[in-house]
PDB file of N, CA and C in Angstrom:
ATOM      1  N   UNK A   1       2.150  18.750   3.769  1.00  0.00           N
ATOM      2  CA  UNK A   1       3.363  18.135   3.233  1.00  0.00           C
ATOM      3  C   UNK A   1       3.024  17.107   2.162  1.00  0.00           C
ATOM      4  N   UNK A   2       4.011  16.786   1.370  1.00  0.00           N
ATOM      5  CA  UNK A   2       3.496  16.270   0.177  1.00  0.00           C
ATOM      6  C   UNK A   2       4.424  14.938  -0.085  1.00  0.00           C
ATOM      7  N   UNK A   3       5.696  15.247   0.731  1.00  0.00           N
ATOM      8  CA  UNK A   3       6.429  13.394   0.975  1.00  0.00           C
ATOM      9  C   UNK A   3       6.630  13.715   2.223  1.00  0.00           C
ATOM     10  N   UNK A   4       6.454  12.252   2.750  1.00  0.00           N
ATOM     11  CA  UNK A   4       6.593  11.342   4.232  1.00  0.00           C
ATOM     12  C   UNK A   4       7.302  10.276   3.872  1.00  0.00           C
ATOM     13  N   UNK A   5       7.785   9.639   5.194  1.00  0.00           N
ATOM     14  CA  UNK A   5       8.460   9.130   5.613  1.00  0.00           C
ATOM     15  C   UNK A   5       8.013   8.114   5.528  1.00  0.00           C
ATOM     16  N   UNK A   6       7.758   6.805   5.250  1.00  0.00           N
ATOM     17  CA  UNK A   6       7.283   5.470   5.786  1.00  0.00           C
ATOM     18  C   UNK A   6       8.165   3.818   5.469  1.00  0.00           C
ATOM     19  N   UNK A   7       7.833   2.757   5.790  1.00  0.00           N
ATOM     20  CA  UNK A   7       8.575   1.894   5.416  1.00  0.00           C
ATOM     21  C   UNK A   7       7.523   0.829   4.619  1.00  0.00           C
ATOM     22  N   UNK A   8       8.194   0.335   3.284  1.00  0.00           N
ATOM     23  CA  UNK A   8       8.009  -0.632   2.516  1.00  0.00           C
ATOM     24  C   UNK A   8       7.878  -1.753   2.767  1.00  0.00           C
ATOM     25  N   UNK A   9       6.422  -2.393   2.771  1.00  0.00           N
ATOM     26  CA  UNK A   9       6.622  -4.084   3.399  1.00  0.00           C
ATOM     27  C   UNK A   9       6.128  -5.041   2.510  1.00  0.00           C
ATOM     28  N   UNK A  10       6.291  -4.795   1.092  1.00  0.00           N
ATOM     29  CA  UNK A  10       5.642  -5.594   0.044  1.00  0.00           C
ATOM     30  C   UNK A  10       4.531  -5.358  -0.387  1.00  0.00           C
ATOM     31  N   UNK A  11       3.880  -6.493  -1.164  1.00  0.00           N
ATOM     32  CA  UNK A  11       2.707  -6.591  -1.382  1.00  0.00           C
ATOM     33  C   UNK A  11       2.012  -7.847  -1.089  1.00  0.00           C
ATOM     34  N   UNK A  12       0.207  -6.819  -1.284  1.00  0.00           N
ATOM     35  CA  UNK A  12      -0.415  -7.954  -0.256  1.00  0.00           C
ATOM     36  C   UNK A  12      -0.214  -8.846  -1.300  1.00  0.00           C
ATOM     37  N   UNK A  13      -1.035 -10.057  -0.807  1.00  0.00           N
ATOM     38  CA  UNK A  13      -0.903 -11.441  -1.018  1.00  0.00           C
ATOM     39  C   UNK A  13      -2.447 -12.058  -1.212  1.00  0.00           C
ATOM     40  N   UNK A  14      -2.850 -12.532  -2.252  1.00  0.00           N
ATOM     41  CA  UNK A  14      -4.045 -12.818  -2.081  1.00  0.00           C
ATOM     42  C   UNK A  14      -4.703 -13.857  -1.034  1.00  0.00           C
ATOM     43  N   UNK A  15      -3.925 -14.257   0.157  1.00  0.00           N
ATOM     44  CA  UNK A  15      -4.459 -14.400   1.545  1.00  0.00           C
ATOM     45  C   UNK A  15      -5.087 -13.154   1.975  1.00  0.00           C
ATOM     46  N   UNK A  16      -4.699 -12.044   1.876  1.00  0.00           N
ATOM     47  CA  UNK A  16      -4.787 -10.944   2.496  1.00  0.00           C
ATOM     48  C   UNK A  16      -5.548  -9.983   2.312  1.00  0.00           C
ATOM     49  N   UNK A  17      -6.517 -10.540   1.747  1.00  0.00           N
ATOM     50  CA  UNK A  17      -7.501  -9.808   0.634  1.00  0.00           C
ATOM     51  C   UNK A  17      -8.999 -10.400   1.175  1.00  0.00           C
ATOM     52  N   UNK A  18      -9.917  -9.177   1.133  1.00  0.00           N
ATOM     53  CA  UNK A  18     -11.548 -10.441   1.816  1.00  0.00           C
ATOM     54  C   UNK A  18     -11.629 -11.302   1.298  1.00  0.00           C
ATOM     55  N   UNK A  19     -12.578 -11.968   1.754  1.00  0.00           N
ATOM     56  CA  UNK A  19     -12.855 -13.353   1.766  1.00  0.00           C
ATOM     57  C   UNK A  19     -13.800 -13.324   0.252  1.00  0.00           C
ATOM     58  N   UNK A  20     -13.992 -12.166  -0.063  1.00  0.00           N
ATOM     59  CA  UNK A  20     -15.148 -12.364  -1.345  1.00  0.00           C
ATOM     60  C   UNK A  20     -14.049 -12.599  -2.356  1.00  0.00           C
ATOM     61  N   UNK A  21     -13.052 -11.356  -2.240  1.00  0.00           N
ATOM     62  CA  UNK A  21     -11.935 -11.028  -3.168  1.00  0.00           C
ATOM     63  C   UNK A  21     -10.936 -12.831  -3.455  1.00  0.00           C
ATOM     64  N   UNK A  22     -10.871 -13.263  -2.316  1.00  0.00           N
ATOM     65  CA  UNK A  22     -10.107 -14.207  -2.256  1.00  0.00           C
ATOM     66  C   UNK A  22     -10.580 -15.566  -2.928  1.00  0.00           C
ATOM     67  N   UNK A  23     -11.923 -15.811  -2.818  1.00  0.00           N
ATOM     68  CA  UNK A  23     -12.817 -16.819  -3.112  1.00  0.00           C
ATOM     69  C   UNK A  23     -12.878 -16.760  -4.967  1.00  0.00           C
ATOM     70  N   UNK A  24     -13.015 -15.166  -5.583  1.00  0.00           N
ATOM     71  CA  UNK A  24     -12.989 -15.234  -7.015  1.00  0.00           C
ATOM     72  C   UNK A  24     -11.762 -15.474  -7.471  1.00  0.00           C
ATOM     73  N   UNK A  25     -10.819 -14.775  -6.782  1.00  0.00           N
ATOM     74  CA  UNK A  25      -9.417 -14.959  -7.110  1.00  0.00           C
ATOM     75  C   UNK A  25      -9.133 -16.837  -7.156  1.00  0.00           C
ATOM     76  N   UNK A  26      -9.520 -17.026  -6.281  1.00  0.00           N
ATOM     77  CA  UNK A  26      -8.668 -18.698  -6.141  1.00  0.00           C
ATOM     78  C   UNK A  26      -9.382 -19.458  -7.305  1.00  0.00           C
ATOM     79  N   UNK A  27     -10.678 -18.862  -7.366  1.00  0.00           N
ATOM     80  CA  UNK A  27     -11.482 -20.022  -8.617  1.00  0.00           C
ATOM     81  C   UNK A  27     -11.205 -19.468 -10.035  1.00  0.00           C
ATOM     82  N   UNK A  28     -10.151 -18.190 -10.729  1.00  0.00           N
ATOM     83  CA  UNK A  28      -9.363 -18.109 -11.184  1.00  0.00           C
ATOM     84  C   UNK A  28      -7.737 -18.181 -11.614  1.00  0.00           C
ATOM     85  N   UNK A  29      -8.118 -19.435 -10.746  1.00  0.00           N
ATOM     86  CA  UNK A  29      -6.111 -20.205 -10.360  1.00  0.00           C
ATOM     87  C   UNK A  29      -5.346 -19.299 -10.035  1.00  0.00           C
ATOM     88  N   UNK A  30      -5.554 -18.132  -9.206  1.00  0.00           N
ATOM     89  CA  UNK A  30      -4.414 -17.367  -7.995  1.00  0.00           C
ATOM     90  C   UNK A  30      -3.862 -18.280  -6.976  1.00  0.00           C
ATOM     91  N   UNK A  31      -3.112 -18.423  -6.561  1.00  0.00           N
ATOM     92  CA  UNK A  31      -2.840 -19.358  -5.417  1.00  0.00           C
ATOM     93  C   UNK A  31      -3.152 -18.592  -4.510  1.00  0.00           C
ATOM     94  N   UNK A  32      -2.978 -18.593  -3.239  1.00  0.00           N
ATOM     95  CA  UNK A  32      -3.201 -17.747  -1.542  1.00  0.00           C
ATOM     96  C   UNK A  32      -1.734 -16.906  -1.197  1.00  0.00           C
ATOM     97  N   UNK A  33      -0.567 -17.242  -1.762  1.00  0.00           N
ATOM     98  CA  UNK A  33       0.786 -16.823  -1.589  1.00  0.00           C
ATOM     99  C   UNK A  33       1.036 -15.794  -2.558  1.00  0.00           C
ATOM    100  N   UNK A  34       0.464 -15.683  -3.820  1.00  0.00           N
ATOM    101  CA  UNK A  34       1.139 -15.148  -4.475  1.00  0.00           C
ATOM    102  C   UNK A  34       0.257 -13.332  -4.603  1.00  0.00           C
ATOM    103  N   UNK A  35       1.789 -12.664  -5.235  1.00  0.00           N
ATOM    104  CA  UNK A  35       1.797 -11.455  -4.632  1.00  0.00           C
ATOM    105  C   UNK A  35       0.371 -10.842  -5.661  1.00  0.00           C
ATOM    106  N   UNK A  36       0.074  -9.336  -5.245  1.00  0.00           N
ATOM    107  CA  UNK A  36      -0.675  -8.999  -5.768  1.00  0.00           C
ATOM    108  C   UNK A  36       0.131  -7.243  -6.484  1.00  0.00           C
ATOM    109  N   UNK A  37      -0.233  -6.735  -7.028  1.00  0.00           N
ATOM    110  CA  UNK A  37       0.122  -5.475  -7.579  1.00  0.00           C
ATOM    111  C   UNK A  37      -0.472  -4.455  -6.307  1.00  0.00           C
ATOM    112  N   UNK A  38      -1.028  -4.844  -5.071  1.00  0.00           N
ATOM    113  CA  UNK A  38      -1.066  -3.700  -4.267  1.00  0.00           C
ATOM    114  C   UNK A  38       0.274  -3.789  -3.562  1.00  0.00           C
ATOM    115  N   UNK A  39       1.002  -2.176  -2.873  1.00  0.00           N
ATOM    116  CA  UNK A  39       1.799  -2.008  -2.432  1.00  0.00           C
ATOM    117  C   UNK A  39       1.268  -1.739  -1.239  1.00  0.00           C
ATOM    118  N   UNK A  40       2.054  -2.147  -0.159  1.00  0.00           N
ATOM    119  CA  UNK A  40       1.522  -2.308   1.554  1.00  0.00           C
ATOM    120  C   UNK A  40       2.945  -1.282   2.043  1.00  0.00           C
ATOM    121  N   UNK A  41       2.849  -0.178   2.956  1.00  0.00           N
ATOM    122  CA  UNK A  41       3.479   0.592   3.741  1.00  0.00           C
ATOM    123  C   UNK A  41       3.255   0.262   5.336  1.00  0.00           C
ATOM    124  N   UNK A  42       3.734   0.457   5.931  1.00  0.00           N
ATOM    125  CA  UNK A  42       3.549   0.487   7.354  1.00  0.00           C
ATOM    126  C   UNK A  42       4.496   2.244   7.963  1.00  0.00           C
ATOM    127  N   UNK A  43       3.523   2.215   8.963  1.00  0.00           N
ATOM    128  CA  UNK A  43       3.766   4.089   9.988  1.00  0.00           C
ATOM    129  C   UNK A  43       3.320   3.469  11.176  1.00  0.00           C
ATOM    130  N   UNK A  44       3.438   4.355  12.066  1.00  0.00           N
ATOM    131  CA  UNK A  44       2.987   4.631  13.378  1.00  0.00           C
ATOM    132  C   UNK A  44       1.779   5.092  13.507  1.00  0.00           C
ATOM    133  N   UNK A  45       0.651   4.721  13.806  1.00  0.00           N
ATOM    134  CA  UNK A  45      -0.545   5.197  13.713  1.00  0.00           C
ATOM    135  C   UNK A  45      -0.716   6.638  14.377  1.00  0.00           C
ATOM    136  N   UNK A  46      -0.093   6.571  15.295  1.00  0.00           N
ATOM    137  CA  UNK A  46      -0.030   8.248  15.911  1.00  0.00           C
ATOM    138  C   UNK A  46       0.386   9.110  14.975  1.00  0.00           C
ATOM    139  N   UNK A  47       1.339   8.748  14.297  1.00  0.00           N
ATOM    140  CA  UNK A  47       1.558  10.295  13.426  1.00  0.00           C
ATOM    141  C   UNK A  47       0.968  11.139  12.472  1.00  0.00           C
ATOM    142  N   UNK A  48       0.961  12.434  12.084  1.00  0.00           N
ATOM    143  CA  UNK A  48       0.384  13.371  11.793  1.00  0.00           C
ATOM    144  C   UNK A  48      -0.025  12.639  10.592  1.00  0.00           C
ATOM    145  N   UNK A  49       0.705  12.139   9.677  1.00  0.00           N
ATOM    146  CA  UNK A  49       0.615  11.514   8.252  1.00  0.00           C
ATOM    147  C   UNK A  49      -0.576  10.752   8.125  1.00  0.00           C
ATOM    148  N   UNK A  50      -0.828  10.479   9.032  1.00  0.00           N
ATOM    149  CA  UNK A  50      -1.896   8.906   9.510  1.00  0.00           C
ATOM    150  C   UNK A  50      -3.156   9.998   9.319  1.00  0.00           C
ATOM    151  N   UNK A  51      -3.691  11.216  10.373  1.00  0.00           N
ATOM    152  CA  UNK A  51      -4.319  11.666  10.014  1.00  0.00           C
ATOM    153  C   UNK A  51      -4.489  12.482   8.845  1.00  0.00           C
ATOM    154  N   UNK A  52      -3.461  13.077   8.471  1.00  0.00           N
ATOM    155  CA  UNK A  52      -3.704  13.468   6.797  1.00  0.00           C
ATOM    156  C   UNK A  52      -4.065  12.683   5.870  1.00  0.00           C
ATOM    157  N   UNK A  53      -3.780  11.400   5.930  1.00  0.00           N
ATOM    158  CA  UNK A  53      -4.377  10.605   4.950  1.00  0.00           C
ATOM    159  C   UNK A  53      -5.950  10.136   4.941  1.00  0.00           C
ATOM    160  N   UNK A  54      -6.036  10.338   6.212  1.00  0.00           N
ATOM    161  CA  UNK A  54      -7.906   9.943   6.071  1.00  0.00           C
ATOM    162  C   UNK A  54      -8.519  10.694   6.180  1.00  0.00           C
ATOM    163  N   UNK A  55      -8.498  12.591   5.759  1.00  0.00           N
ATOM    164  CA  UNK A  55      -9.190  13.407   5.575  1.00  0.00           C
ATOM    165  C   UNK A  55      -9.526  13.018   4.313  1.00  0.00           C
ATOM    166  N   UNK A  56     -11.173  13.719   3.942  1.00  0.00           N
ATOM    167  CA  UNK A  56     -11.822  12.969   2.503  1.00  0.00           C
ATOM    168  C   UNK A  56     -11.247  13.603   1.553  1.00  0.00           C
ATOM    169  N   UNK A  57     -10.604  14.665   1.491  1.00  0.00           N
ATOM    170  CA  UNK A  57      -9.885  14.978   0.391  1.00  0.00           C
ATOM    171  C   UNK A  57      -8.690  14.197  -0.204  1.00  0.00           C
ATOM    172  N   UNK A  58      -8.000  13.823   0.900  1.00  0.00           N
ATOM    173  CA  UNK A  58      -7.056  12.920   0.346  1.00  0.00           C
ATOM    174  C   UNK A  58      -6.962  11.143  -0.023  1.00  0.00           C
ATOM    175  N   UNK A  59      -7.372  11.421  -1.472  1.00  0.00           N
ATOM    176  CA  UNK A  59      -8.277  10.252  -1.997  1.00  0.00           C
ATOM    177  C   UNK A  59      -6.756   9.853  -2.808  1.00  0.00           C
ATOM    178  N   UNK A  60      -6.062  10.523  -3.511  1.00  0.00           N
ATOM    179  CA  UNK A  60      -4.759   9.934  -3.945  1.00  0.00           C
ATOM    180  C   UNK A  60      -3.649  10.316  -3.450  1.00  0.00           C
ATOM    181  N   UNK A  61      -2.706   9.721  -2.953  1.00  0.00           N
ATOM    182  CA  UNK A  61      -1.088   9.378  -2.856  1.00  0.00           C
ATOM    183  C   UNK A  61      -0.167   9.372  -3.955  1.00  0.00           C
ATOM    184  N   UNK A  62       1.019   9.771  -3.902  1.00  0.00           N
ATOM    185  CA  UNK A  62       2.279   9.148  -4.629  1.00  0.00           C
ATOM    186  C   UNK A  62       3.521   9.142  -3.497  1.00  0.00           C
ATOM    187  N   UNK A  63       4.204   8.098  -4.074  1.00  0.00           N
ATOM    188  CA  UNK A  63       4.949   7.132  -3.155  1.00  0.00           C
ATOM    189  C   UNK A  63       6.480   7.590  -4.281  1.00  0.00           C
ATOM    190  N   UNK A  64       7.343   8.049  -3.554  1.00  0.00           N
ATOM    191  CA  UNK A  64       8.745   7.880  -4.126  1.00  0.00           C
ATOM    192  C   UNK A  64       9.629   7.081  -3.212  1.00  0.00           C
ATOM    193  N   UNK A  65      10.470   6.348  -4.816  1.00  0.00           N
ATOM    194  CA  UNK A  65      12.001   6.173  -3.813  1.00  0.00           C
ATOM    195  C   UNK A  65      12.794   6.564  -4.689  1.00  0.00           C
ATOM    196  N   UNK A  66      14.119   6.315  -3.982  1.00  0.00           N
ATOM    197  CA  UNK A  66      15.107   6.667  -4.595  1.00  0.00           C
ATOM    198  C   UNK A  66      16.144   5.506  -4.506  1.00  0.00           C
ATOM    199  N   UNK A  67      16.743   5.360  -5.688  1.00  0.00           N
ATOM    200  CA  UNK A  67      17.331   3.953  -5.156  1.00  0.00           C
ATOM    201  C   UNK A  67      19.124   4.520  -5.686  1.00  0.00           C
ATOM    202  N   UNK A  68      19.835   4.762  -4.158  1.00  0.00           N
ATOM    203  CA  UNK A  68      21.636   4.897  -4.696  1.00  0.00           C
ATOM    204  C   UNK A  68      22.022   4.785  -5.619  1.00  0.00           C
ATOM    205  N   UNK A  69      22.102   3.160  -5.836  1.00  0.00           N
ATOM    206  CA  UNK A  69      23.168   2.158  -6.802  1.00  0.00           C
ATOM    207  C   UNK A  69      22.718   3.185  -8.201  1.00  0.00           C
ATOM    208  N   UNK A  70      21.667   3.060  -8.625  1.00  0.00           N
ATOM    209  CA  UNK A  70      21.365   3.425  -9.926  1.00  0.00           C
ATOM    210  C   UNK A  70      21.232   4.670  -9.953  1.00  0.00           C
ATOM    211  N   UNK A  71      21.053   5.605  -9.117  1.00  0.00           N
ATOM    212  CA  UNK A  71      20.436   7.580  -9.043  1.00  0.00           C
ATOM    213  C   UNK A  71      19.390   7.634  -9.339  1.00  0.00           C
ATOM    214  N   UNK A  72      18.307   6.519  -9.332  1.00  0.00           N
ATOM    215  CA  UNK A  72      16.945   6.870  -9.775  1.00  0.00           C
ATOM    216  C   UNK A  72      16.145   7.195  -8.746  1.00  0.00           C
ATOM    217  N   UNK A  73      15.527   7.673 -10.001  1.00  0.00           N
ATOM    218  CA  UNK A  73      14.024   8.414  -8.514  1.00  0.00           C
ATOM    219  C   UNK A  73      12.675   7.152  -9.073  1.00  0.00           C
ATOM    220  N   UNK A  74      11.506   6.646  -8.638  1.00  0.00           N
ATOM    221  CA  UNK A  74      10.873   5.878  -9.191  1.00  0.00           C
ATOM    222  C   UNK A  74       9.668   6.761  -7.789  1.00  0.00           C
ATOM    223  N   UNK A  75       8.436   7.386  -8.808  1.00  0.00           N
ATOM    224  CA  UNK A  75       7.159   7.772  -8.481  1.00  0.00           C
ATOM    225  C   UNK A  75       6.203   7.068  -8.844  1.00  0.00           C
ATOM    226  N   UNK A  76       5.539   6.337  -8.058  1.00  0.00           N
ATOM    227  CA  UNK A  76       3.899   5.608  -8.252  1.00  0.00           C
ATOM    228  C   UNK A  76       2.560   6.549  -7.585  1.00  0.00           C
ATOM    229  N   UNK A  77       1.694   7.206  -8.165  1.00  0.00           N
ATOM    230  CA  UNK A  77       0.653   7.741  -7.711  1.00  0.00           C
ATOM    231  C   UNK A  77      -0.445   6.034  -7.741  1.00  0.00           C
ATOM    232  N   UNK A  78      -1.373   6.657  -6.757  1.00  0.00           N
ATOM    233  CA  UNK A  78      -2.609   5.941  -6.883  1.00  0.00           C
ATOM    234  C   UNK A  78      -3.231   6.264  -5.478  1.00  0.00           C
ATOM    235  N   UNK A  79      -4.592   5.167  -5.270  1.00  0.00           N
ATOM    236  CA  UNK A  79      -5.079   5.353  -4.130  1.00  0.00           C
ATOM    237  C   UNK A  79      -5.045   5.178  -2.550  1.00  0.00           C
ATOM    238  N   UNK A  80      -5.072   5.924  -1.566  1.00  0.00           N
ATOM    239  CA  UNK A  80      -4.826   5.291  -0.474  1.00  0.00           C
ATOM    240  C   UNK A  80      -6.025   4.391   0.080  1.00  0.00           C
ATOM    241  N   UNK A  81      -5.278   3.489   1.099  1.00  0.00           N
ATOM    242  CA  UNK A  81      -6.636   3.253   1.570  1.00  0.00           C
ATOM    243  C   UNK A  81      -5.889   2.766   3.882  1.00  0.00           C
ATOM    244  N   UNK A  82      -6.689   3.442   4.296  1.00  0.00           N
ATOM    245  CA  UNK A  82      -5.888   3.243   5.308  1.00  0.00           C
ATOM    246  C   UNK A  82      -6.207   2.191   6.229  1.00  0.00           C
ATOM    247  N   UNK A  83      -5.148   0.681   6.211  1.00  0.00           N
ATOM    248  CA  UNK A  83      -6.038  -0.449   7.441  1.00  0.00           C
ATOM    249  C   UNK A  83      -5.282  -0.242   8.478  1.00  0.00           C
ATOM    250  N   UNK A  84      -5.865  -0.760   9.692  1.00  0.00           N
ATOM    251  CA  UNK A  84      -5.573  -0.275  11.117  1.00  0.00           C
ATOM    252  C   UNK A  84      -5.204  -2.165  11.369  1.00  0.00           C
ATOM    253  N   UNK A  85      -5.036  -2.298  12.554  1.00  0.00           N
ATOM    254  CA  UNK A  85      -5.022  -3.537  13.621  1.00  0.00           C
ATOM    255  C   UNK A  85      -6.400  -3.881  13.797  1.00  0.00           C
ATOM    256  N   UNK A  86      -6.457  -2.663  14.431  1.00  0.00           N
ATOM    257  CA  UNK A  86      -7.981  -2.507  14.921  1.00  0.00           C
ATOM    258  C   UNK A  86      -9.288  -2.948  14.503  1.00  0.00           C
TER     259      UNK A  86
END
């Protein structure tokens, strides 16, 4: 399958980023709050999607929405990368 289902939870935040990432960032006046250009999804780790995405073939994603008010469709490709809790 080629669209899933998932929900939109922003973007990270350069808190949210390693500690290496975070350390160059801040000594280039990023603050710790402010957003970053990665987009963060959240799923159910059980579902099928979860494992399709971390087979090695699937190295890129695209993400649609669709937004009512306006009838647009808006597609972003790029990379996945999958973090757990765990």
């Amino acid at each position: 399958p080629t669209v899933r289902t998932i929900s939109f939870r922003g973007f990270l935040t350069v808190a949210q980023f390693s500690e290496e990432s975070r350390i160059a960032l801040e000594a280039k006046g990023h603050m710790l709050q402010q957003e970053s250009c990665l987009l963060t999804f959240i799923t159910d780790r059980r579902a099928a999607k979860v494992r399709h995405l971390q087979q090695p073939h699937t190295q890129f994603v695209e993400c649609c929405w669709w937004l009512d008010e306006a009838a647009v469709q808006f597609r972003i490709a790029g990379r996945v990368v999958v973090a757990t809790a765990d």
